[in-house]
C-alpha atoms as a PDB file:
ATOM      1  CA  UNK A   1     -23.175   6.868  -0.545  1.00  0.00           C
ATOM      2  CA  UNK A   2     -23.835   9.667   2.030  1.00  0.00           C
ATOM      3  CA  UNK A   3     -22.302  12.936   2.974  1.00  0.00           C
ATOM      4  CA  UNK A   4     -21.460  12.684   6.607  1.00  0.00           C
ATOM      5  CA  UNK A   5     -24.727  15.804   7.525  1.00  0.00           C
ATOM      6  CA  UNK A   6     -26.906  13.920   9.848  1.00  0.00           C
ATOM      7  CA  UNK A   7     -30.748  14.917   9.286  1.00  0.00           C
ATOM      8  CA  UNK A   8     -31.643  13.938  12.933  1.00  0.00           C
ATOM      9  CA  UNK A   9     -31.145  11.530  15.485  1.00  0.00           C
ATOM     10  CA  UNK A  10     -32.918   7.982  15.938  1.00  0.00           C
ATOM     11  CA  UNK A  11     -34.091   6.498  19.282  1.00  0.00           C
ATOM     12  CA  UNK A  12     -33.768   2.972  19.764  1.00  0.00           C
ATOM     13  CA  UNK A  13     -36.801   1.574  20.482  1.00  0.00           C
ATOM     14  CA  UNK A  14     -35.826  -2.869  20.480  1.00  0.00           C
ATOM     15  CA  UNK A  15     -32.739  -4.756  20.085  1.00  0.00           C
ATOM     16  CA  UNK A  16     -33.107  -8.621  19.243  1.00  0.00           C
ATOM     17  CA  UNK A  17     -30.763 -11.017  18.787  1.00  0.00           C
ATOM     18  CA  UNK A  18     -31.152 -13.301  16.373  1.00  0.00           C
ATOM     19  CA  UNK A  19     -27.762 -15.726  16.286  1.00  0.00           C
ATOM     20  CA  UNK A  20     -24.782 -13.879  15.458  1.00  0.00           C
ATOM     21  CA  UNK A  21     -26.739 -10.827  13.986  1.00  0.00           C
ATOM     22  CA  UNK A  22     -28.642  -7.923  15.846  1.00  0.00           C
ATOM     23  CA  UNK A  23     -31.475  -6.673  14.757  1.00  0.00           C
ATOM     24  CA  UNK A  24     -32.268  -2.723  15.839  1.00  0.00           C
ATOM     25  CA  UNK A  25     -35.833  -1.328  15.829  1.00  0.00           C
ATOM     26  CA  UNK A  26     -35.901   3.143  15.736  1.00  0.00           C
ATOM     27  CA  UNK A  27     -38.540   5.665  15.285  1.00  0.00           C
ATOM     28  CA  UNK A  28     -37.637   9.332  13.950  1.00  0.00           C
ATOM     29  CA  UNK A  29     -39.641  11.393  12.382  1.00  0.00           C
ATOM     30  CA  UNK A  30     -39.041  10.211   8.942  1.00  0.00           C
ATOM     31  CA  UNK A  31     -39.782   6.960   9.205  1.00  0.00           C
ATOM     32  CA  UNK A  32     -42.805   7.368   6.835  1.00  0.00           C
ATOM     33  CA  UNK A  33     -40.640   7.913   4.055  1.00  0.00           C
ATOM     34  CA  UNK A  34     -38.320   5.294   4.461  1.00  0.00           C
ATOM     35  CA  UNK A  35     -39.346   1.676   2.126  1.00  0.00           C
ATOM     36  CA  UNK A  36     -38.002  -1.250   2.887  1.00  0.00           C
ATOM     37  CA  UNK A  37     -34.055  -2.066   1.258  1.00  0.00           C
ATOM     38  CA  UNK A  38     -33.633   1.559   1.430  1.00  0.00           C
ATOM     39  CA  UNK A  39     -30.151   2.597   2.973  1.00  0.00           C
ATOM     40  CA  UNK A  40     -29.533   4.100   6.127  1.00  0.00           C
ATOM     41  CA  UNK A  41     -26.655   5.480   8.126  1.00  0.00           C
ATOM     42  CA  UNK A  42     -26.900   4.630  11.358  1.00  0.00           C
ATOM     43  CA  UNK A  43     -24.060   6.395  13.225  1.00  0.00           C
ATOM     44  CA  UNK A  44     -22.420   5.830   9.952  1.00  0.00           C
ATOM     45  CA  UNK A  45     -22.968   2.951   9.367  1.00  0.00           C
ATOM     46  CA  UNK A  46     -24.709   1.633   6.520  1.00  0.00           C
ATOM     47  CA  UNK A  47     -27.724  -0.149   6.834  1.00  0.00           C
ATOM     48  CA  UNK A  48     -30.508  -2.127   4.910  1.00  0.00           C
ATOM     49  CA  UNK A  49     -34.310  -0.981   5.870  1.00  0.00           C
ATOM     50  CA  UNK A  50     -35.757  -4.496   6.788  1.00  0.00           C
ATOM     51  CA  UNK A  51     -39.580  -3.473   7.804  1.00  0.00           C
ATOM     52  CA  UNK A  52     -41.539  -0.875   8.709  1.00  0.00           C
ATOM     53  CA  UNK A  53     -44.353  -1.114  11.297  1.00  0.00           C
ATOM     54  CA  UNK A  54     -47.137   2.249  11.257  1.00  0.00           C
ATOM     55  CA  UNK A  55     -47.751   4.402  13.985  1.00  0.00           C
ATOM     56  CA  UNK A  56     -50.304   2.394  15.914  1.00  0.00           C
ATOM     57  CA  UNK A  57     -52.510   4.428  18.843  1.00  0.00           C
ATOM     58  CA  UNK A  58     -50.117   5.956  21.012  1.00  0.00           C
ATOM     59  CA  UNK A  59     -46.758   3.697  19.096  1.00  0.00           C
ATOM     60  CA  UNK A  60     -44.326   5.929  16.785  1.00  0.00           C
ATOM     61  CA  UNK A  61     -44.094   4.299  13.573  1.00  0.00           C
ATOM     62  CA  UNK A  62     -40.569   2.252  13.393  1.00  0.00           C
ATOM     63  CA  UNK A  63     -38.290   1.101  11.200  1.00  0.00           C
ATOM     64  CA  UNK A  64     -35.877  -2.237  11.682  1.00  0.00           C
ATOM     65  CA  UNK A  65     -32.235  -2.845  10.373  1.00  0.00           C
ATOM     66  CA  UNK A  66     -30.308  -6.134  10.861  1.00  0.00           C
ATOM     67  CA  UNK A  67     -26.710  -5.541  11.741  1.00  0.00           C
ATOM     68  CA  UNK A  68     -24.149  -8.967  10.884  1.00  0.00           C
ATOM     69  CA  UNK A  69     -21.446  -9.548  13.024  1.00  0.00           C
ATOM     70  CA  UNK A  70     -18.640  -7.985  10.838  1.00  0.00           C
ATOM     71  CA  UNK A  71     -20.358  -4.854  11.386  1.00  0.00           C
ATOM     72  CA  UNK A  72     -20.889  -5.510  15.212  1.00  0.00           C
ATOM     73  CA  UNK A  73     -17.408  -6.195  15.549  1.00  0.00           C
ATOM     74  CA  UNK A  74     -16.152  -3.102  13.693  1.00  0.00           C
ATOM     75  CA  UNK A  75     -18.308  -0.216  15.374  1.00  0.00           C
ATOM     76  CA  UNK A  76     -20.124   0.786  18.406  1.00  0.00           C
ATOM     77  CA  UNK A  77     -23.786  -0.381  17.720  1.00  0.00           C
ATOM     78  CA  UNK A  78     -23.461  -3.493  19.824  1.00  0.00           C
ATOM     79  CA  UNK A  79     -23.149  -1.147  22.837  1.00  0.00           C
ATOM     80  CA  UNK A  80     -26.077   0.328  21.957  1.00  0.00           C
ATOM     81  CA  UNK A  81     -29.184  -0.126  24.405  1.00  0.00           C
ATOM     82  CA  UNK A  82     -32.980   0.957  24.322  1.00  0.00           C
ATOM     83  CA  UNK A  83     -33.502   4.719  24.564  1.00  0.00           C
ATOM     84  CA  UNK A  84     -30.158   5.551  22.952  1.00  0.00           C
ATOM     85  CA  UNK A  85     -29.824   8.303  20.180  1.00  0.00           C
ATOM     86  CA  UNK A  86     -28.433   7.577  17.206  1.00  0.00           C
ATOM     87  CA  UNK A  87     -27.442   9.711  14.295  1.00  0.00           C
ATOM     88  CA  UNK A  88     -28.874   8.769  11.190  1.00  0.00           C
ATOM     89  CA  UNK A  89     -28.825   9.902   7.301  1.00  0.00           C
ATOM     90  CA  UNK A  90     -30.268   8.565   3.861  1.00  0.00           C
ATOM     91  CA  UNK A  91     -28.216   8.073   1.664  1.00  0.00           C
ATOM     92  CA  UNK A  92     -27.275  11.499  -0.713  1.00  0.00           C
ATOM     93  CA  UNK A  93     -29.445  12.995  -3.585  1.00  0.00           C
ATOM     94  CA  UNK A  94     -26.737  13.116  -6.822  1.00  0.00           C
ATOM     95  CA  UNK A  95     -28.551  16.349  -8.029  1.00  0.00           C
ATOM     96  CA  UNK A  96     -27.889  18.148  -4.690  1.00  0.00           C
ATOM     97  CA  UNK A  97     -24.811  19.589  -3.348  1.00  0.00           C
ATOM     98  CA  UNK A  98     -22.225  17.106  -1.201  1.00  0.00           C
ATOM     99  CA  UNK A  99     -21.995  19.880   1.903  1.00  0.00           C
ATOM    100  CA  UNK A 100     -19.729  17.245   3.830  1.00  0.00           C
ATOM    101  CA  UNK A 101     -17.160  14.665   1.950  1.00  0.00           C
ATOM    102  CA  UNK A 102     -17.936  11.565   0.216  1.00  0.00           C
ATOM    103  CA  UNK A 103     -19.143   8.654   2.994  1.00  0.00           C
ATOM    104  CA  UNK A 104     -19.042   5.481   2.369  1.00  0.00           C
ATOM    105  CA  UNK A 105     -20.946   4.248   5.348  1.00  0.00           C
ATOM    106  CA  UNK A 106     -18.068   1.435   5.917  1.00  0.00           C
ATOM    107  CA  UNK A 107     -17.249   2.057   9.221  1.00  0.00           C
ATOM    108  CA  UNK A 108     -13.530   1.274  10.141  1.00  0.00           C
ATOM    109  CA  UNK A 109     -13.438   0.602  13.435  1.00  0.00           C
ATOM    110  CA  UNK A 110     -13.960   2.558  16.611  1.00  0.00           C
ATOM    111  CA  UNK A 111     -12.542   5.189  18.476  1.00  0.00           C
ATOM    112  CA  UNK A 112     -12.627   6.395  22.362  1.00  0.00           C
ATOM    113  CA  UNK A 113     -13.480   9.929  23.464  1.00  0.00           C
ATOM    114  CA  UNK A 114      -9.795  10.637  25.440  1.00  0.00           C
ATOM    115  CA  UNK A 115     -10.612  14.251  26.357  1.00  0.00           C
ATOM    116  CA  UNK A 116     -13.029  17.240  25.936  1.00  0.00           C
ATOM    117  CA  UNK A 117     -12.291  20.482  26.060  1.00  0.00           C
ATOM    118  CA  UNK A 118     -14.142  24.548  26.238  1.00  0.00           C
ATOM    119  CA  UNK A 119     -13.402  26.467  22.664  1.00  0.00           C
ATOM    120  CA  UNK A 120     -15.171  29.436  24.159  1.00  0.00           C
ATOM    121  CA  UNK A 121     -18.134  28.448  22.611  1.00  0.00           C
ATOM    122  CA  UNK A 122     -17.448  24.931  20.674  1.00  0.00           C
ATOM    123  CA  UNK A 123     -15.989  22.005  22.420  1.00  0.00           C
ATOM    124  CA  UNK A 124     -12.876  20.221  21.098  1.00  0.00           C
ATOM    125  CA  UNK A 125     -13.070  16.348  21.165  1.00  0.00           C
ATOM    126  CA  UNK A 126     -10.171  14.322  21.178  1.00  0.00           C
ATOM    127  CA  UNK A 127     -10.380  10.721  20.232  1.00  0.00           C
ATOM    128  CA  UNK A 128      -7.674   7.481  20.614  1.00  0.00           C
ATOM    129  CA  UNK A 129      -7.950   4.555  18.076  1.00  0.00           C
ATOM    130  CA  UNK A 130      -5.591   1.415  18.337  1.00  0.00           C
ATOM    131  CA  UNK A 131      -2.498   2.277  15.796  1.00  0.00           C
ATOM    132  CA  UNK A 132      -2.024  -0.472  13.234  1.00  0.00           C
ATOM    133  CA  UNK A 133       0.894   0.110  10.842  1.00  0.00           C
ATOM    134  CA  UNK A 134      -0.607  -2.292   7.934  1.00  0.00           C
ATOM    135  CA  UNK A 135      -3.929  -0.914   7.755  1.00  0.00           C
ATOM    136  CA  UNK A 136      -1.366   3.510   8.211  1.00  0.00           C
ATOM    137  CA  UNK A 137      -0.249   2.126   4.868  1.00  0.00           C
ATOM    138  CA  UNK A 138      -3.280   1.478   3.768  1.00  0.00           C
ATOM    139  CA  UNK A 139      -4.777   4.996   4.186  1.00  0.00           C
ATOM    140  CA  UNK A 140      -6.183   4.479   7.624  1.00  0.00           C
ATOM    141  CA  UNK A 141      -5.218   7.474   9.898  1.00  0.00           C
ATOM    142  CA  UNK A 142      -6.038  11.047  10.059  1.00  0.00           C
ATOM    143  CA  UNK A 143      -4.378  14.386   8.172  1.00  0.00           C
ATOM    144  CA  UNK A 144      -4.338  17.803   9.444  1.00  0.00           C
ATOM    145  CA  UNK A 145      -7.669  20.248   8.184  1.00  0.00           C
ATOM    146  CA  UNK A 146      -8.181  16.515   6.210  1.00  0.00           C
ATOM    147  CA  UNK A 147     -12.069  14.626   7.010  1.00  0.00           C
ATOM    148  CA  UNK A 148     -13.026  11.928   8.783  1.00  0.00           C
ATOM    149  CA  UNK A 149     -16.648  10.696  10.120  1.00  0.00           C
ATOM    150  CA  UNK A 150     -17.351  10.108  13.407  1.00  0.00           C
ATOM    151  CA  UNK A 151     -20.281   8.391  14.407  1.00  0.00           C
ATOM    152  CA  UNK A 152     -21.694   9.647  10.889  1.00  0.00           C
ATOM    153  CA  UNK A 153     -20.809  13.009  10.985  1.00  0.00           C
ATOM    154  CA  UNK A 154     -18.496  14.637   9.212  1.00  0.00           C
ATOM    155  CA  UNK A 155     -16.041  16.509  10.455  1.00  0.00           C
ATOM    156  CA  UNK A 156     -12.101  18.249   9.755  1.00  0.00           C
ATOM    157  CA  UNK A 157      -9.369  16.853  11.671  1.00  0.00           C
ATOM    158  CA  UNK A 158      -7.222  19.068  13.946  1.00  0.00           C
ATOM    159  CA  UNK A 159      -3.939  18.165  15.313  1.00  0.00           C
ATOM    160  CA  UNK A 160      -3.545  14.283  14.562  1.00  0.00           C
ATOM    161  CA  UNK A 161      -0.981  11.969  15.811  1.00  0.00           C
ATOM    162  CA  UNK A 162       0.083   8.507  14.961  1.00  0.00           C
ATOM    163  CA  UNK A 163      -3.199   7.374  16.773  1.00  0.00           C
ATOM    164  CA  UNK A 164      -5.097  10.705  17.914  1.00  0.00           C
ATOM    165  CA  UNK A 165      -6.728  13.734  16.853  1.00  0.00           C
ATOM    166  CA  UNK A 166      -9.007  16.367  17.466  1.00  0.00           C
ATOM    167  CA  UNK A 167     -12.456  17.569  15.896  1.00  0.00           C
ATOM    168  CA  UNK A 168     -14.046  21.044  16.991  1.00  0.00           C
ATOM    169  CA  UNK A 169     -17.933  20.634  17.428  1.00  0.00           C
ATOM    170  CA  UNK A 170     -19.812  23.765  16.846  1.00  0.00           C
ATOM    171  CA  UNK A 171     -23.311  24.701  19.469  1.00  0.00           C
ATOM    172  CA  UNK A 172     -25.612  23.252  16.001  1.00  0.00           C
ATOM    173  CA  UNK A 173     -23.543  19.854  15.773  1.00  0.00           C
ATOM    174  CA  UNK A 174     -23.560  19.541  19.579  1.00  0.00           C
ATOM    175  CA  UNK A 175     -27.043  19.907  19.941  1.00  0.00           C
ATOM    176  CA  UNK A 176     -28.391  18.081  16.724  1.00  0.00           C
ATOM    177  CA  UNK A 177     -26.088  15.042  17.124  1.00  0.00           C
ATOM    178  CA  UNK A 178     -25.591  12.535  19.554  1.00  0.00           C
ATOM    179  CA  UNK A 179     -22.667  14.483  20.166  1.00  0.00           C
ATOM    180  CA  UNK A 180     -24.281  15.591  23.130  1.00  0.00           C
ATOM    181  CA  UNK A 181     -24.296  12.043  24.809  1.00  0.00           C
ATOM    182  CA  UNK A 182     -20.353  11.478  23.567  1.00  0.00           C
ATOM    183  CA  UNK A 183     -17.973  11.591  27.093  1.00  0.00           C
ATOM    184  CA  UNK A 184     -14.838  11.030  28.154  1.00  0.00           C
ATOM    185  CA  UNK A 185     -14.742   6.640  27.958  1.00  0.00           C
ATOM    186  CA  UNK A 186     -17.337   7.082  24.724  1.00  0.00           C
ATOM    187  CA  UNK A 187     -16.979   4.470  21.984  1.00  0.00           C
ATOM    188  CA  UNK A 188     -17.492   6.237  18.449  1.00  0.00           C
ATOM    189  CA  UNK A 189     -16.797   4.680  15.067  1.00  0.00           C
ATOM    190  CA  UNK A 190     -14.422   5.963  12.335  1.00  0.00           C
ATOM    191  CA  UNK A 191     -14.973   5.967   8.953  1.00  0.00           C
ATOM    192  CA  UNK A 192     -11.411   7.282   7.267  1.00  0.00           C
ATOM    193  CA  UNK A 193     -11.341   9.211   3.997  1.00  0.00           C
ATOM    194  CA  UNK A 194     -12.090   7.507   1.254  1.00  0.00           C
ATOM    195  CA  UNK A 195     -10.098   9.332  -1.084  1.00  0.00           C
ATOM    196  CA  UNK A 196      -6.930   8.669   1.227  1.00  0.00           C
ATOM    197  CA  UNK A 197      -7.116   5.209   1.212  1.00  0.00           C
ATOM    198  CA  UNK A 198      -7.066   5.647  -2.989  1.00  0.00           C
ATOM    199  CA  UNK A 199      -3.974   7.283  -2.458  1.00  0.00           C
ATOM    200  CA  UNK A 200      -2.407   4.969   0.263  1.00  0.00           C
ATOM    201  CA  UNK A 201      -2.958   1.868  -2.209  1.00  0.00           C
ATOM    202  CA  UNK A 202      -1.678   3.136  -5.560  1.00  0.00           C
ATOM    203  CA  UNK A 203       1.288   4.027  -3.990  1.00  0.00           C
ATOM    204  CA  UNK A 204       2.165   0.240  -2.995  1.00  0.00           C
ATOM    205  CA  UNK A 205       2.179  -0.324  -6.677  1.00  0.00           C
END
């Protein structure tokens, strides 16, 4: 379980295939504190802690995660190449206080970065998924001043549509998140609120 508030961003440092799952090698500057099976968000999605390799002369210490291919084919981290930033969380202390909304880290599916725009100070992002009327039903689209997680953060929706909506991105976010990488053409991955999808089932009883 996380909270959608990124702590920093991870650089990826190795990709390997290994048949039909991907294994991703970071450094961040937590990596020390990590133990193996330990969960990670990893542009929100959840991942398993698989080894951990010490700082060694002039190497970062690094952490590796294995990624299946359900996961692959639901979110952006096959796109993701050596050197890229990627926002990542542990999962949330229950004796602290949930500052975002409740994250699973079961990403959806993905989104594209459609435009970008000044808010005199924060930039508004708006981002296009593929509109699916089963899985509306089933509590997957956005609400207006409701959350959703992009890319592991989490953020409130402004005007939605059937398959848009916006999110305003304050200086911090911008600068802390990969959020400052994310362009017009950018692949990000969705994570819808939880506590619609609740809602969206019980009523098809």
């Amino acid at each position: 379980m996380f909270s959608g508030i990124i702590e920093e961003f991870a650089t990826v440092v190795a990709i390997r295939k290994d048949r039909e799952n991907i294994d991703f090698t970071l450094t961040c500057s937590f990596v020390n504190e990590l133990s193996i099976d330990q969960s990670v968000a990893h542009n929100g999605v959840c991942l398993t802690v698989v080894s951990i390799v010490p700082a060694q002369g002039n190497s970062p210490a690094t952490y590796t995660v294995t990624a299946m291919k359900e996961t692959l084919d639901r979110s952006n981290l096959g796109l993701l190449q050596v050197g890229d930033k990627v926002n990542v969380e542990r999962s949330m202390l229950m004796n602290g206080r949930l500052d975002g909304h409740i994250v699973q880290g079961h990403v959806d599916q993905t989104a594209t970065c459609v435009a970008m725009e000044d808010a005199d100070g924060s930039t508004y992002f708006t981002f296009q998924y593929p509109f699916d009327a089963q899985m509306a039903r089933n509590g997957y689209f956005t609400v207006d001043k409701g959350s959703v997680t992009v890319n592991g953060v989490s953020l409130t929706v402004c005007r939605p549509t059937r398959d848009t909506f916006q999110v305003a991105i304050i200086p911090y976010t911008f600068e802390h998140t990969n959020f400052c990488d994310i362009r017009v053409g950018s692949v990000v991955n969705l994570e819808f609120d939880i506590i619609g999808k609740y809602i969206a089932r019980l009523q098809q009883f």
